[in-house]
C-alpha atoms as a PDB file:
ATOM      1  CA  UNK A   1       9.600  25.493  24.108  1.00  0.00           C
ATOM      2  CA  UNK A   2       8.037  22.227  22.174  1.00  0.00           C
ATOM      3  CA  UNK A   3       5.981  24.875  20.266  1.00  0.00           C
ATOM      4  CA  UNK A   4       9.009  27.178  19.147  1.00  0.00           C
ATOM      5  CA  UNK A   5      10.825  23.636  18.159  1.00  0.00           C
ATOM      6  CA  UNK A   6       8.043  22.421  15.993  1.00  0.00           C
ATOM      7  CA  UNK A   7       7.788  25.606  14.457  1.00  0.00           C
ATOM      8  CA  UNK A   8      11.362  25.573  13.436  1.00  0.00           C
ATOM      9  CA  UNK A   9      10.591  22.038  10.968  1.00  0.00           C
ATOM     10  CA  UNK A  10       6.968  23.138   9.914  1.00  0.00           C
ATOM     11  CA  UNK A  11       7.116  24.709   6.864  1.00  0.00           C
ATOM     12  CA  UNK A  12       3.422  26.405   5.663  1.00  0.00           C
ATOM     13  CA  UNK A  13       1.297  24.613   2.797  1.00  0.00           C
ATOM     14  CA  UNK A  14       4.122  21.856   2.790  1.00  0.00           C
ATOM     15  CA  UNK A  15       1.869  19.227   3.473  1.00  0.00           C
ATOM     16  CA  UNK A  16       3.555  17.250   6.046  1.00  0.00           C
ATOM     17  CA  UNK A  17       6.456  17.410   5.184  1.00  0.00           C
ATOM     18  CA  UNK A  18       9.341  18.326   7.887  1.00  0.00           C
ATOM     19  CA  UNK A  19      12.143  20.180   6.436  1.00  0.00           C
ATOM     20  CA  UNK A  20      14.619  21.678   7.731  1.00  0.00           C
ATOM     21  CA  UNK A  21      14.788  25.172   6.140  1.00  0.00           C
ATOM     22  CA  UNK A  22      15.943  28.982   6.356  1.00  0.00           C
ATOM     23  CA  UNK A  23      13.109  31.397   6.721  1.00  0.00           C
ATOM     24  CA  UNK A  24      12.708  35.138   6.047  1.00  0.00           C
ATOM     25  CA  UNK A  25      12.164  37.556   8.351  1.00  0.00           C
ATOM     26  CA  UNK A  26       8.350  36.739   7.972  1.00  0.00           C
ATOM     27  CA  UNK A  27       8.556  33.159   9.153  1.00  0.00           C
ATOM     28  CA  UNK A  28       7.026  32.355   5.477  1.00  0.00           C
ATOM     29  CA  UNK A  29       8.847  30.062   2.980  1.00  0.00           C
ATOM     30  CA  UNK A  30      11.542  31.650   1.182  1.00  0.00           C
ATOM     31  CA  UNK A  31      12.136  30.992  -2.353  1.00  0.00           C
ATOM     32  CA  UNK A  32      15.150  29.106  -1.369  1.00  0.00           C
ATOM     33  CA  UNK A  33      12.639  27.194   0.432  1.00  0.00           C
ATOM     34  CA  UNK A  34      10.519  26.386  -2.549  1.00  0.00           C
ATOM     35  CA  UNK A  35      13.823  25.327  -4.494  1.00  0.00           C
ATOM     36  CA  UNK A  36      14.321  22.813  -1.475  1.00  0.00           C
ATOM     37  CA  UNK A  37      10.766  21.229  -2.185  1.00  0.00           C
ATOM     38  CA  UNK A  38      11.229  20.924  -5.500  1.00  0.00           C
ATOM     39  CA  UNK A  39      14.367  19.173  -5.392  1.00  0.00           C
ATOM     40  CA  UNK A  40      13.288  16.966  -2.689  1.00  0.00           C
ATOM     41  CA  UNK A  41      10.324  15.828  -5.711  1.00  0.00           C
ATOM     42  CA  UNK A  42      12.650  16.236  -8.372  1.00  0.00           C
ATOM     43  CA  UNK A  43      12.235  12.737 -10.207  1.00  0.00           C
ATOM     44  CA  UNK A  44      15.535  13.740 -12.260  1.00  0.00           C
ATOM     45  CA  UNK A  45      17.387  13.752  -8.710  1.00  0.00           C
ATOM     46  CA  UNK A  46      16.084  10.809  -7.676  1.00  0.00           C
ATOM     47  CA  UNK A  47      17.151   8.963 -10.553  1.00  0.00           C
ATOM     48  CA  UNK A  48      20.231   9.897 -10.194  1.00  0.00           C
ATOM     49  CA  UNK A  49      20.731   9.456  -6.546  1.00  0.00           C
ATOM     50  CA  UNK A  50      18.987   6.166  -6.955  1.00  0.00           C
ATOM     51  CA  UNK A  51      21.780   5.378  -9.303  1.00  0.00           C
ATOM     52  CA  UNK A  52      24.272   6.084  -7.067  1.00  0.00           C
ATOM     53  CA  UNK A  53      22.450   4.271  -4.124  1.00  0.00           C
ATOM     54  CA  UNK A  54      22.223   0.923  -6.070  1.00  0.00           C
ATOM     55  CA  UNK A  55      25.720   0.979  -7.188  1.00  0.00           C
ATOM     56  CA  UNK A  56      27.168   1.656  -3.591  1.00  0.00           C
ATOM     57  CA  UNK A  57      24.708  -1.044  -1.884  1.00  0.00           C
ATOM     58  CA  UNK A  58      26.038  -3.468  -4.684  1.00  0.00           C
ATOM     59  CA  UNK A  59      28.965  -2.908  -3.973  1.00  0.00           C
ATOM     60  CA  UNK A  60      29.265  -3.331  -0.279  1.00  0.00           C
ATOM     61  CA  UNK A  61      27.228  -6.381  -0.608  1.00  0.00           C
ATOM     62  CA  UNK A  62      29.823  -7.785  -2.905  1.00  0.00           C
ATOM     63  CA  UNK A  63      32.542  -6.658  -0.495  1.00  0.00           C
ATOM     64  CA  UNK A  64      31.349  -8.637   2.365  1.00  0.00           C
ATOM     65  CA  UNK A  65      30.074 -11.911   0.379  1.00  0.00           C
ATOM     66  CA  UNK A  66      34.061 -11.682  -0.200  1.00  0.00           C
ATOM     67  CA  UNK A  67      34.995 -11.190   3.038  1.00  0.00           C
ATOM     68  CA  UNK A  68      36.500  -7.782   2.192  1.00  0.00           C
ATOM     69  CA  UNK A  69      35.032  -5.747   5.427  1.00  0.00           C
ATOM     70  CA  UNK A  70      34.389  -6.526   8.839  1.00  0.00           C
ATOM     71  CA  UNK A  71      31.372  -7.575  10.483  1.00  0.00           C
ATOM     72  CA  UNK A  72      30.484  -4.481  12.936  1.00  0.00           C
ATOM     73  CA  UNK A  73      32.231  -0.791  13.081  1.00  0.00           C
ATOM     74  CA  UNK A  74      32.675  -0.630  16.020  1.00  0.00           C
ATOM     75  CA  UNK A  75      32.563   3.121  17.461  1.00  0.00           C
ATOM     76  CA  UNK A  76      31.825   4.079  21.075  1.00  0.00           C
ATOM     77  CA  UNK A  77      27.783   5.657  21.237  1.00  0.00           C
ATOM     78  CA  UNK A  78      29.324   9.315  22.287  1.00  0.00           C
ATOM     79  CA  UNK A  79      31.612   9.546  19.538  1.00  0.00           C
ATOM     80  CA  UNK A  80      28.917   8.396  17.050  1.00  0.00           C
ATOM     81  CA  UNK A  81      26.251  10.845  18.007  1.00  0.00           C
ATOM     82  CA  UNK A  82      28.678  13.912  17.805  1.00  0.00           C
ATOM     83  CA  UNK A  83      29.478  12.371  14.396  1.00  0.00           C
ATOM     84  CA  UNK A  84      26.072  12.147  13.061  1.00  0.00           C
ATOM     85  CA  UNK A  85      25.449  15.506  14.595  1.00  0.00           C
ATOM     86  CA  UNK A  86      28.322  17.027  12.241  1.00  0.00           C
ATOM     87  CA  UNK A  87      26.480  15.779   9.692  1.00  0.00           C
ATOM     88  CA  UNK A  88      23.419  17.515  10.565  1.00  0.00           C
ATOM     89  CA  UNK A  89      24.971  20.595   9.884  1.00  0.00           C
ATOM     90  CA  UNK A  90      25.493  20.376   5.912  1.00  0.00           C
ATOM     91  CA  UNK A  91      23.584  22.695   3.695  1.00  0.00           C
ATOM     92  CA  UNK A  92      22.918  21.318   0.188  1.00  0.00           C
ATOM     93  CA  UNK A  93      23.968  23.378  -2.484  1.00  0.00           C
ATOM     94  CA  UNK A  94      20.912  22.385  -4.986  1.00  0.00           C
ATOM     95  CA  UNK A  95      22.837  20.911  -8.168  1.00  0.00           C
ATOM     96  CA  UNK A  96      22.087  17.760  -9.162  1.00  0.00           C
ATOM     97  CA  UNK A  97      25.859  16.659  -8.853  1.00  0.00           C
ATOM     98  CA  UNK A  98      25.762  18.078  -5.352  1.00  0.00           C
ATOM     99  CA  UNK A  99      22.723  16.234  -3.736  1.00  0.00           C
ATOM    100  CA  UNK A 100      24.005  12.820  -5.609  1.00  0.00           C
ATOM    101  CA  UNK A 101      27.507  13.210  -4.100  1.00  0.00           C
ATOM    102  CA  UNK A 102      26.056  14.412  -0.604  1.00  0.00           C
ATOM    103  CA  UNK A 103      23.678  11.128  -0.562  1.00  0.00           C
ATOM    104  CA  UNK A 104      26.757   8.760  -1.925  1.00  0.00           C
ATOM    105  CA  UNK A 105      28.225  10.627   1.495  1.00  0.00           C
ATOM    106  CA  UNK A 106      25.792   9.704   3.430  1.00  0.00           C
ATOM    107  CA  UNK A 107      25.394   6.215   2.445  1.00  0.00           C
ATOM    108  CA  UNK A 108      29.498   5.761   2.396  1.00  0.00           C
ATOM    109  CA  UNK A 109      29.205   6.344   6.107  1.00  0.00           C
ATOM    110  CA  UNK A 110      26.112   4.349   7.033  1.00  0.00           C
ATOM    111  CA  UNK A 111      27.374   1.689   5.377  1.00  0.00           C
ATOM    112  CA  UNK A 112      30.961   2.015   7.134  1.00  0.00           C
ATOM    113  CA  UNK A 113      29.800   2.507  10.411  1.00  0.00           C
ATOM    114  CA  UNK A 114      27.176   0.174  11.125  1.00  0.00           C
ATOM    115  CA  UNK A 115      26.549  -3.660  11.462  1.00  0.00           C
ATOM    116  CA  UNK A 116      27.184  -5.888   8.518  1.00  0.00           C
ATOM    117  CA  UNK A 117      24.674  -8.667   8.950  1.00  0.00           C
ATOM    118  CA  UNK A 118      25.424  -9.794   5.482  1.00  0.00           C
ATOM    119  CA  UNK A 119      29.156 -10.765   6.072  1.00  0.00           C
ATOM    120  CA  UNK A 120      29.442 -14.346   6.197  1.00  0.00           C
ATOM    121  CA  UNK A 121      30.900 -14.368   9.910  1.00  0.00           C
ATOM    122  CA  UNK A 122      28.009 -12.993  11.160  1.00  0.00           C
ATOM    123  CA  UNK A 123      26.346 -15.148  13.672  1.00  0.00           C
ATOM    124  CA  UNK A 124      22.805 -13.695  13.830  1.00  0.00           C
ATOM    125  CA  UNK A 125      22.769 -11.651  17.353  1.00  0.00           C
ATOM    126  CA  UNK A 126      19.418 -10.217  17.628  1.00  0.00           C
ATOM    127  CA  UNK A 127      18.202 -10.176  14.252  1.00  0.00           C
ATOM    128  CA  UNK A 128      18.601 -11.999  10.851  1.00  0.00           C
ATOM    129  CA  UNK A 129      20.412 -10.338   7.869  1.00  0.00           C
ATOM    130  CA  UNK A 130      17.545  -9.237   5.305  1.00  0.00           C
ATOM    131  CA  UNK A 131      16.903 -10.643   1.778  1.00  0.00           C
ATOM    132  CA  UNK A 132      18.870  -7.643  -0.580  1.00  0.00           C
ATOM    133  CA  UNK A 133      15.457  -8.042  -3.061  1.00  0.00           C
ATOM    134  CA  UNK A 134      12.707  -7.818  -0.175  1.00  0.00           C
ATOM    135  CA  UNK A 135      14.734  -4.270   0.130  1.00  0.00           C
ATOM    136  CA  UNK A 136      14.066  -3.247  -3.156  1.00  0.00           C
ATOM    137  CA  UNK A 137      10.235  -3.624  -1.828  1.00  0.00           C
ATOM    138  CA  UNK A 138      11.062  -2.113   0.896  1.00  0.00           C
ATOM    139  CA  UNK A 139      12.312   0.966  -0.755  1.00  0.00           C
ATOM    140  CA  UNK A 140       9.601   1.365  -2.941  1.00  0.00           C
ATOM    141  CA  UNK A 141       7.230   1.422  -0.030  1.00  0.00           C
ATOM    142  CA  UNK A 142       9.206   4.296   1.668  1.00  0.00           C
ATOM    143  CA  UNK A 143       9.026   6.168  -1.345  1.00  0.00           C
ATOM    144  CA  UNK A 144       5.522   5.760  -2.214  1.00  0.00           C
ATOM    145  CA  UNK A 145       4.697   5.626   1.774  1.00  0.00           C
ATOM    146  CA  UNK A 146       1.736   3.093   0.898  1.00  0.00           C
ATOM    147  CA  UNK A 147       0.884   3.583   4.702  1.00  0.00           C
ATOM    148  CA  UNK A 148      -1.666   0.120   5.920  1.00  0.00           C
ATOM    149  CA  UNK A 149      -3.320   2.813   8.398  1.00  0.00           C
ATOM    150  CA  UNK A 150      -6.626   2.473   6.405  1.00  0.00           C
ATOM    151  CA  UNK A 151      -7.406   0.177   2.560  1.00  0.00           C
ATOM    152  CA  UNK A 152      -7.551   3.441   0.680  1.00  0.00           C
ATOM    153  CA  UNK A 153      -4.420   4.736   2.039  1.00  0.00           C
ATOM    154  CA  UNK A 154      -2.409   1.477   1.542  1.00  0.00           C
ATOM    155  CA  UNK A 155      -4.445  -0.617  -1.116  1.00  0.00           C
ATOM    156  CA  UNK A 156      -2.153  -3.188  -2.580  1.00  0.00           C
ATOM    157  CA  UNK A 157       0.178  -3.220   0.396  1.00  0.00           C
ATOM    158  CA  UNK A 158      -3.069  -3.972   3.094  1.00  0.00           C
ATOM    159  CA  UNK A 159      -4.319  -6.702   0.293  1.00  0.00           C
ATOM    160  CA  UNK A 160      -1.242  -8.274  -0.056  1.00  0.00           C
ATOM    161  CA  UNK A 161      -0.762  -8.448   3.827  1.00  0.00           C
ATOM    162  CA  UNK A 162      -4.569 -10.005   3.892  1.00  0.00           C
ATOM    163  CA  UNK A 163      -3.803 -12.544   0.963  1.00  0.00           C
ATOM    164  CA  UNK A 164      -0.378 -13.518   2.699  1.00  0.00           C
ATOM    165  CA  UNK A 165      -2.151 -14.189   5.838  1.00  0.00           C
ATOM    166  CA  UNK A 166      -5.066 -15.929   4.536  1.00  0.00           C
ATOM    167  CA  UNK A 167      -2.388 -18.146   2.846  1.00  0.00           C
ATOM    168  CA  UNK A 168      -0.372 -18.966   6.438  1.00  0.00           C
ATOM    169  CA  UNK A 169      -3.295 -19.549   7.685  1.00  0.00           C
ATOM    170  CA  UNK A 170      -4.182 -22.169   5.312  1.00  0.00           C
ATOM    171  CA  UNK A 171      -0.934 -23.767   5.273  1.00  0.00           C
ATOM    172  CA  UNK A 172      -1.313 -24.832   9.128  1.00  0.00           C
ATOM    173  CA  UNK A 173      -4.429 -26.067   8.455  1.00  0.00           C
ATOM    174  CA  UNK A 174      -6.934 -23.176   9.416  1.00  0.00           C
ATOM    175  CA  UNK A 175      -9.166 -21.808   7.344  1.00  0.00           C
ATOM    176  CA  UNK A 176      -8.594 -18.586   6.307  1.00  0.00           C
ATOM    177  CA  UNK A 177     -12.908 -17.755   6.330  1.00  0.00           C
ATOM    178  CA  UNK A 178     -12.473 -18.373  10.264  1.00  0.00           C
ATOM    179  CA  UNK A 179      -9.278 -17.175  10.814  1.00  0.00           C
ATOM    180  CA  UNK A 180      -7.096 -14.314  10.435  1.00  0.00           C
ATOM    181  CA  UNK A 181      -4.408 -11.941  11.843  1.00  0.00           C
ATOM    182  CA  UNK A 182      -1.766  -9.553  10.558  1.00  0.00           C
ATOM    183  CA  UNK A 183       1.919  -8.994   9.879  1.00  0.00           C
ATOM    184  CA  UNK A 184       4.312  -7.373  12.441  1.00  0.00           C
ATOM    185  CA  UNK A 185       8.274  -6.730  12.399  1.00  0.00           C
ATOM    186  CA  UNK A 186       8.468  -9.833  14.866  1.00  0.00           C
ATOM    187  CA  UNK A 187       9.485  -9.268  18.441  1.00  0.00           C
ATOM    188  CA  UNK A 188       7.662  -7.713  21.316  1.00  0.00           C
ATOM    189  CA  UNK A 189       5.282  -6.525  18.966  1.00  0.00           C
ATOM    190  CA  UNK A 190       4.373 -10.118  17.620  1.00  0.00           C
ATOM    191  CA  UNK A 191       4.111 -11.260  21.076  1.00  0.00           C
ATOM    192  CA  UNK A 192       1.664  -9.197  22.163  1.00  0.00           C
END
């Protein structure tokens, strides 16, 4: 059963990549299927549904610095997953009109349906709102995927993580040619 699932996401010579996709009758990619990968790489796509994702996390920013949303959407966890299984089901249509307004979808309802740690009556359960420009960072490193796994993988991102700790370390009064360590999200993990 795990096999036949996998093989329903693997797509051959895609390099990693799961997509979901239709296949022929052969199990090989379709040329549907190479239309999908090329729009997924499409840099004229992106910019546009980059576009449209700045403008819409703008604008919800600005709506809760004025106090024009509430703090958490609430919806009960059954509801939510049938929701976001809905979604699941959408085919897109391969126009660059079509993927931008499917995306401005998608981020429309994550943004309307989820915590808003940014809205000023927030009081900081569990985690801190995050710093709008470290996600700009943030993005970029989930586009590029500038994985730290190994230095040749991840160079700038596994040098800036060694001159930020050298630097911490330094600033309590350790010397960073003695002393080191390493970045985590916080919590459990930083515990350990």
């Amino acid at each position: 059963m795990y096999y036949e699932q996998f093989n329903a996401l693997w797509i051959p010579g895609n390099y990693g990549i799961n997509l979901p996709c239709s296949r022929g009758e052969s199990g090989m990619m379709s040329r549907s299927d190479d239309n999908l990968l090329n729009e997924a790489f499409s840099p004229t796509i992106f910019r546009a549904a980059a576009l449209e994702w700045q403008r819409l996390l703008a604008d919800h920013l600005q709506r809760l610095t004025d106090r024009k949303s509430v703090v958490l959407n609430w919806t009960e966890p059954q509801a939510a997953i049938l929701d976001a299984a809905g979604w699941m089901n959408l085919t897109p249509t391969g126009s660059v009109d079509s993927t931008v307004t499917r995306l401005g979808d998608i981020v429309r309802k994550m943004l309307s349906s989820g915590q808003n740690l940014h809205h000023p009556h927030y009081i900081g359960h569990q985690v801190p709102a995050s710093v709008p420009l470290a996600g700009l960072f943030d993005a970029v490193c989930s586009v590029t995927n500038q994985v730290m796994a190994i230095y040749e993988m991840g160079p700038w991102a596994t040098a800036v993580e060694h001159a930020l700790v050298n630097a911490l370390c330094e600033k309590v009064g350790w010397s960073s040619e003695t002393s080191t360590g390493l970045l985590t999200h916080g919590g459990s993990l930083a515990n350990l």
